[in-house]
N, C-alpha and C. Protein backbone atom coordinates (compact mmCIF):
# COMPACT_ATOMS: atom_id res chain seq x y z
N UNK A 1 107.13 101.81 102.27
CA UNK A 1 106.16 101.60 101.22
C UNK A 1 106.46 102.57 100.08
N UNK A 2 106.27 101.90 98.82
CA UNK A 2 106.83 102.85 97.53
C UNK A 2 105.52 104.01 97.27
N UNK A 3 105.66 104.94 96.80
CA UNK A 3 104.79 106.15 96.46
C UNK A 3 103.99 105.48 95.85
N UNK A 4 102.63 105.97 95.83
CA UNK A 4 101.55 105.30 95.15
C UNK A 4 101.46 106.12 93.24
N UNK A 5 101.37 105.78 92.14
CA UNK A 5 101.14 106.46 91.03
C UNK A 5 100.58 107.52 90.99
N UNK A 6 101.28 108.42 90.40
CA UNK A 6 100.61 110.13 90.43
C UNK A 6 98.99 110.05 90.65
N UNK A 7 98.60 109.10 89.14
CA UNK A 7 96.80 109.00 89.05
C UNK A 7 96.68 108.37 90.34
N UNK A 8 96.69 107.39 90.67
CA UNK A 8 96.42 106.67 91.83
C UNK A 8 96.19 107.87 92.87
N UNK A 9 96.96 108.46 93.44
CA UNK A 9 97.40 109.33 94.43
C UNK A 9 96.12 110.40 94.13
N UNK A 10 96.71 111.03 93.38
CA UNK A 10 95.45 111.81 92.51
C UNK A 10 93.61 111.52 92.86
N UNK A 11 93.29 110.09 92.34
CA UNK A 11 91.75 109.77 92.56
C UNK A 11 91.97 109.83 93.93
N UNK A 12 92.64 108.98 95.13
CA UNK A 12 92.43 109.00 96.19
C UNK A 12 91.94 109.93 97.25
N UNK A 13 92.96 111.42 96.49
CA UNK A 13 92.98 112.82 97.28
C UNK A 13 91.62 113.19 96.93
N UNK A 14 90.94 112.67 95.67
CA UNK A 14 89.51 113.56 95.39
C UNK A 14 88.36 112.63 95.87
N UNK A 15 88.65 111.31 96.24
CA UNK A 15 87.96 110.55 97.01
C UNK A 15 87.59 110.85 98.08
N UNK A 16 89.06 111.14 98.98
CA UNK A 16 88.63 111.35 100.83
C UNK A 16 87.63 112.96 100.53
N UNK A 17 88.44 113.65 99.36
CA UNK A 17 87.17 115.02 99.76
C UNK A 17 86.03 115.23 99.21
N UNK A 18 85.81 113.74 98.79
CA UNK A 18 84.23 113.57 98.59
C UNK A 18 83.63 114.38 97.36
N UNK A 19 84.76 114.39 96.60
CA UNK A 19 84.48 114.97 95.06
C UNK A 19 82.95 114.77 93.99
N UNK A 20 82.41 115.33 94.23
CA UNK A 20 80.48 114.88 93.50
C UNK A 20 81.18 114.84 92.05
N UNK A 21 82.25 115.02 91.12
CA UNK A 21 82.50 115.32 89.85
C UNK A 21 82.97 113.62 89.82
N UNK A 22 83.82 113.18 90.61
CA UNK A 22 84.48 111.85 90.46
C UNK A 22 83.03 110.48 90.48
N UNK A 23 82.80 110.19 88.89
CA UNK A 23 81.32 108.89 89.00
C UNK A 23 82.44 108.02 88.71
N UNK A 24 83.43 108.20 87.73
CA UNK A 24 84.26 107.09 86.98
C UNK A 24 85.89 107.01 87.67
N UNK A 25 85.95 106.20 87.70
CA UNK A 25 87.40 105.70 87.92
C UNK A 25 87.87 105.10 87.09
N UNK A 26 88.96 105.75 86.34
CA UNK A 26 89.81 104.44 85.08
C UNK A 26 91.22 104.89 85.47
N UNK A 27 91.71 103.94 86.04
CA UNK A 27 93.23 103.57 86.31
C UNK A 27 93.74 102.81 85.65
N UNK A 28 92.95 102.34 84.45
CA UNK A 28 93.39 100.77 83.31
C UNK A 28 95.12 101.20 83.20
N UNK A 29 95.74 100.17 83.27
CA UNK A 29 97.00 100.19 82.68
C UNK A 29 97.93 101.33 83.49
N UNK A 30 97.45 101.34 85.00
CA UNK A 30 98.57 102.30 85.78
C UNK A 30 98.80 101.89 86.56
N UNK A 31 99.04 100.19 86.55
CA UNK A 31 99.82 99.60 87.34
C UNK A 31 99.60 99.83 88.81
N UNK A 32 98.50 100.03 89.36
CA UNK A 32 98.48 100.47 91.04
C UNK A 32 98.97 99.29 91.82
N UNK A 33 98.37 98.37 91.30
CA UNK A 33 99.16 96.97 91.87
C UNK A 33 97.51 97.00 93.61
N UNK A 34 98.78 96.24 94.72
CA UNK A 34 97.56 96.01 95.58
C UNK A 34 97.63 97.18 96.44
N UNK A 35 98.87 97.91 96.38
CA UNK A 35 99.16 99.08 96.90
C UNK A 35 97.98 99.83 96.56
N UNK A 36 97.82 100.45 95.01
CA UNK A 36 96.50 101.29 94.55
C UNK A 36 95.61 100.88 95.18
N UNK A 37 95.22 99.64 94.94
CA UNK A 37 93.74 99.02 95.43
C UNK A 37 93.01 99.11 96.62
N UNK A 38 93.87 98.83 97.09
CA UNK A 38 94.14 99.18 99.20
C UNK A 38 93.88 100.84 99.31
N UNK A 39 94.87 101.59 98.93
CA UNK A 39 94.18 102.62 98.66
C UNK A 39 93.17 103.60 98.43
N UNK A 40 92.55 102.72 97.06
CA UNK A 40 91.27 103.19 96.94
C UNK A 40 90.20 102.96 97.43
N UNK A 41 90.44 101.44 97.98
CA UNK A 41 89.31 101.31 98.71
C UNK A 41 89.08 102.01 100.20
N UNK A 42 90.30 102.44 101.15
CA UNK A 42 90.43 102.98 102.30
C UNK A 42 89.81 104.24 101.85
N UNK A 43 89.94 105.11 100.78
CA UNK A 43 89.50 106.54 100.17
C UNK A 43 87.90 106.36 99.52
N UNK A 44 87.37 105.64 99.32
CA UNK A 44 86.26 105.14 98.33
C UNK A 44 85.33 105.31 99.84
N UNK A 45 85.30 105.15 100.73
CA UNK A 45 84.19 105.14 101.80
C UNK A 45 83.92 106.34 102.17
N UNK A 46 84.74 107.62 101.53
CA UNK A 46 84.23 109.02 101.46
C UNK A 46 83.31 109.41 100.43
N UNK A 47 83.03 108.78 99.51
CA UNK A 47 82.76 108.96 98.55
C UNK A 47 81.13 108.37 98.28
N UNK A 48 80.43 109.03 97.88
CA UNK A 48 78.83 108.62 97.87
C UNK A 48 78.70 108.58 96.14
N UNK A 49 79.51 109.11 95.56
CA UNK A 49 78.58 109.32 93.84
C UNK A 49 80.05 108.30 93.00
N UNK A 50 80.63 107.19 93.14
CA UNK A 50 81.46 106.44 92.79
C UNK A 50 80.42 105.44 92.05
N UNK A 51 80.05 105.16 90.38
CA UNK A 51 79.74 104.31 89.87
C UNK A 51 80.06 103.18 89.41
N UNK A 52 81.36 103.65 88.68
CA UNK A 52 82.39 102.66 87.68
C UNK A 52 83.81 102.84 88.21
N UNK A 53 84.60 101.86 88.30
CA UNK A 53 85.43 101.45 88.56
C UNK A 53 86.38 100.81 87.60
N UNK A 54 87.08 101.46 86.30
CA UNK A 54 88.44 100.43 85.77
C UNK A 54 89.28 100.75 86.48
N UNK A 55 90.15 99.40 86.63
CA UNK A 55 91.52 98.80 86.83
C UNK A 55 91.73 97.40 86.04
N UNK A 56 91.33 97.94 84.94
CA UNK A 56 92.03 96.49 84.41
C UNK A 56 92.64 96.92 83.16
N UNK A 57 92.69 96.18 81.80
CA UNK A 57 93.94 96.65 81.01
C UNK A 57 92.81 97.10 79.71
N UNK A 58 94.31 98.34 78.99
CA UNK A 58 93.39 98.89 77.92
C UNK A 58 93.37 98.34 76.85
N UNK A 59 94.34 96.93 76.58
CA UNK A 59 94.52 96.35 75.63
C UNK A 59 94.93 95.15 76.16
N UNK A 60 95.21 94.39 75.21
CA UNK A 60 95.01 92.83 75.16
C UNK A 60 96.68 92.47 75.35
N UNK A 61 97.51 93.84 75.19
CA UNK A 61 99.35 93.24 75.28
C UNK A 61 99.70 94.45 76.73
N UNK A 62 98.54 94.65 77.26
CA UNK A 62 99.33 95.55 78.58
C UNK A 62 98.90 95.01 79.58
N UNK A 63 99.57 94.96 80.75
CA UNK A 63 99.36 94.36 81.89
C UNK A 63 98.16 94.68 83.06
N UNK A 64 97.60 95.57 82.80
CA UNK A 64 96.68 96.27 83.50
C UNK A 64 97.41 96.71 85.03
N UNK A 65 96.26 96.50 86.15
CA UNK A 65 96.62 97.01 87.43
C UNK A 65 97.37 96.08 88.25
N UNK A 66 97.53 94.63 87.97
CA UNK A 66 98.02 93.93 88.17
C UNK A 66 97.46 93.58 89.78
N UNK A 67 96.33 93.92 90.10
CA UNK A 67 96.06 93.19 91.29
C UNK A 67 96.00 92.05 91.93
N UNK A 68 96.09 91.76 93.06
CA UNK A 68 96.07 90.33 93.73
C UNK A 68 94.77 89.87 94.38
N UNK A 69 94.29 89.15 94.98
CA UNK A 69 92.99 88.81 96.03
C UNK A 69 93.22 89.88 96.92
N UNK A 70 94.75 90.14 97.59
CA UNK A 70 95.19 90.97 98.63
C UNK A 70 94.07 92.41 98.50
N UNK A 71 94.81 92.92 97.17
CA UNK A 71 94.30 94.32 96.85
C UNK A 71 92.99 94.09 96.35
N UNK A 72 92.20 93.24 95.96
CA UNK A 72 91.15 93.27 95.71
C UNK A 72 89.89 93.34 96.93
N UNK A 73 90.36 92.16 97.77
CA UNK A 73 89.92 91.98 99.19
C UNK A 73 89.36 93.79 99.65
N UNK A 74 90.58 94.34 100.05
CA UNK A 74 90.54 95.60 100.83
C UNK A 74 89.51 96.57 99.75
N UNK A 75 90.20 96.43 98.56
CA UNK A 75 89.14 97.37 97.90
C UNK A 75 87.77 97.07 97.70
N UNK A 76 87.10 95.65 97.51
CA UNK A 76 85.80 95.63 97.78
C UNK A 76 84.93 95.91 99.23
N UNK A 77 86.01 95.60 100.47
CA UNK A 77 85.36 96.28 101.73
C UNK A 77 85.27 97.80 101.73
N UNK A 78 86.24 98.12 100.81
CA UNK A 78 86.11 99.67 100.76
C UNK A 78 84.67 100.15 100.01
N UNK A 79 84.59 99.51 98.96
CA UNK A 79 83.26 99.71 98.47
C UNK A 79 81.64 99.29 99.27
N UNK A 80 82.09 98.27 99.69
CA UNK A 80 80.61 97.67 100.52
C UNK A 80 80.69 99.07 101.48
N UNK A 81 81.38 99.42 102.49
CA UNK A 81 81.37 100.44 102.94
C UNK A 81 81.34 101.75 102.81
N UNK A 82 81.23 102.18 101.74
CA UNK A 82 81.09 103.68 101.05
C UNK A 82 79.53 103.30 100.45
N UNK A 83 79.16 104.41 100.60
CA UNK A 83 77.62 104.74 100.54
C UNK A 83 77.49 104.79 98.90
N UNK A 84 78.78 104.94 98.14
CA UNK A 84 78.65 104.74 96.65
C UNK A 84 77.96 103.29 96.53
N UNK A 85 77.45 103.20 95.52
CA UNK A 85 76.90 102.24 94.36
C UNK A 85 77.69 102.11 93.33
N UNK A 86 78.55 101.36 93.51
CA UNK A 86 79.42 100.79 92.44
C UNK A 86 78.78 99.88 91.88
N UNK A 87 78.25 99.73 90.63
CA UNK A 87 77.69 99.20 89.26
C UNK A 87 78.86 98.00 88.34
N UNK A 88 79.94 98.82 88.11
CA UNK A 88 80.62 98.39 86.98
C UNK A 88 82.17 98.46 87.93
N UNK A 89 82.96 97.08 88.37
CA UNK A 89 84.43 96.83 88.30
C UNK A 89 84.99 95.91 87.02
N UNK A 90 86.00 96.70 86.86
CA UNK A 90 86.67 96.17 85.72
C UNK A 90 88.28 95.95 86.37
N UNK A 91 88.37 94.02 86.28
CA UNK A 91 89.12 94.06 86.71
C UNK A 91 90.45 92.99 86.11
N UNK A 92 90.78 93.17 84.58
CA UNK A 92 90.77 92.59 83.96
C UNK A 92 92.59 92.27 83.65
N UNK A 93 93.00 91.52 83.47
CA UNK A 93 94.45 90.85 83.73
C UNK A 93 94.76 90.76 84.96
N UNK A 94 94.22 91.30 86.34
CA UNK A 94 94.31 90.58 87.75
C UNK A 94 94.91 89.52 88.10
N UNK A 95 95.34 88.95 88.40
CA UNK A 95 95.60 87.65 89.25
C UNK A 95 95.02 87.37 90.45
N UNK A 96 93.53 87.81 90.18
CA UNK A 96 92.82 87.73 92.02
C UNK A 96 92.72 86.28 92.11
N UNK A 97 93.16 85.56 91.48
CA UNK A 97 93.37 83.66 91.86
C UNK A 97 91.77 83.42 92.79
N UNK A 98 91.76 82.13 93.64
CA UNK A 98 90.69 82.01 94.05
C UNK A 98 90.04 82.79 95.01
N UNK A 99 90.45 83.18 95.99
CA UNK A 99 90.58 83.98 97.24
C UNK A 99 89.59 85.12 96.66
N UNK A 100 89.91 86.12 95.98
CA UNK A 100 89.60 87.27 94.85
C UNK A 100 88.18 86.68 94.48
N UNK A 101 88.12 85.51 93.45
CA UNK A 101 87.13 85.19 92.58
C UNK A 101 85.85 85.41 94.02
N UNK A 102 86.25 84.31 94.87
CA UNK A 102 85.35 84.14 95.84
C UNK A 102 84.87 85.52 96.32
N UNK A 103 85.64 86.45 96.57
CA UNK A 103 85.22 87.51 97.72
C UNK A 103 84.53 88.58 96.35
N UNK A 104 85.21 88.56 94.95
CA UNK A 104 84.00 88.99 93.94
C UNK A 104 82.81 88.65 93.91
N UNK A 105 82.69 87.24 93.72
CA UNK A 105 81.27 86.20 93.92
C UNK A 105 80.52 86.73 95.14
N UNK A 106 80.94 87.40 96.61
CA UNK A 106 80.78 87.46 97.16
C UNK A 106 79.57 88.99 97.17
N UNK A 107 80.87 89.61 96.64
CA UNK A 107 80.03 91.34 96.53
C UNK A 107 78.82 91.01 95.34
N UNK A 108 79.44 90.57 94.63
CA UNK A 108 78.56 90.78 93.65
C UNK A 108 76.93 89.68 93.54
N UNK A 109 76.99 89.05 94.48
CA UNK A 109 75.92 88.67 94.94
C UNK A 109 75.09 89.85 96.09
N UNK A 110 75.57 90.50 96.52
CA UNK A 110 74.81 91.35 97.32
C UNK A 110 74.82 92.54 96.44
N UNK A 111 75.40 92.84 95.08
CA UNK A 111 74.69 94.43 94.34
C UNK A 111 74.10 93.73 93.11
């Protein structure tokens, strides 16, 4: 498996130690892919004070995080399961295709 992005790597390490400073997450445009996502969501269930969530793009000509349903999937169980209240995902140039849409539709009917 390829190294995860410095930032990526970075939020994760201050995730599992349950960082009270970390409310926002913006990874816009650092490419974590489903690798990041998976990630954060496995690290995000340490975490109680997680509000906002970007991963999507900072502009209209960059690719954002480039996630799949795959990485989206894992990272919303990561969230239903962390005692955070995530408010705000931004998840914008994605390719979460249907699979994704559904399991969004899904969370976001229960917050």
């Amino acid at each position: 498996m390829a190294a995860l992005p410095f930032a990526v790597q970075d939020v994760c390490d201050r995730l599992a130690a349950g960082d009270p400073g970390l409310t926002n997450i913006t990874l816009d445009d650092s490419r974590a892919g489903d690798a990041g996502a998976i990630a954060i969501g496995r690290s995000v269930v340490a975490s109680a004070h997680v509000k906002k969530i970007n991963l999507g793009s900072a502009s209209s000509t960059s690719p954002g995080c480039e996630i799949t349903a795959a990485g989206l999937c894992e990272l919303l169980d990561g969230i239903q399961a962390s005692p955070s209240r995530v408010k705000y995902l931004h998840l914008d140039r994605s390719p979460i295709g249907d699979l994704g849409a559904e399991k969004l539709g899904a969370w976001l009917a229960t917050n």
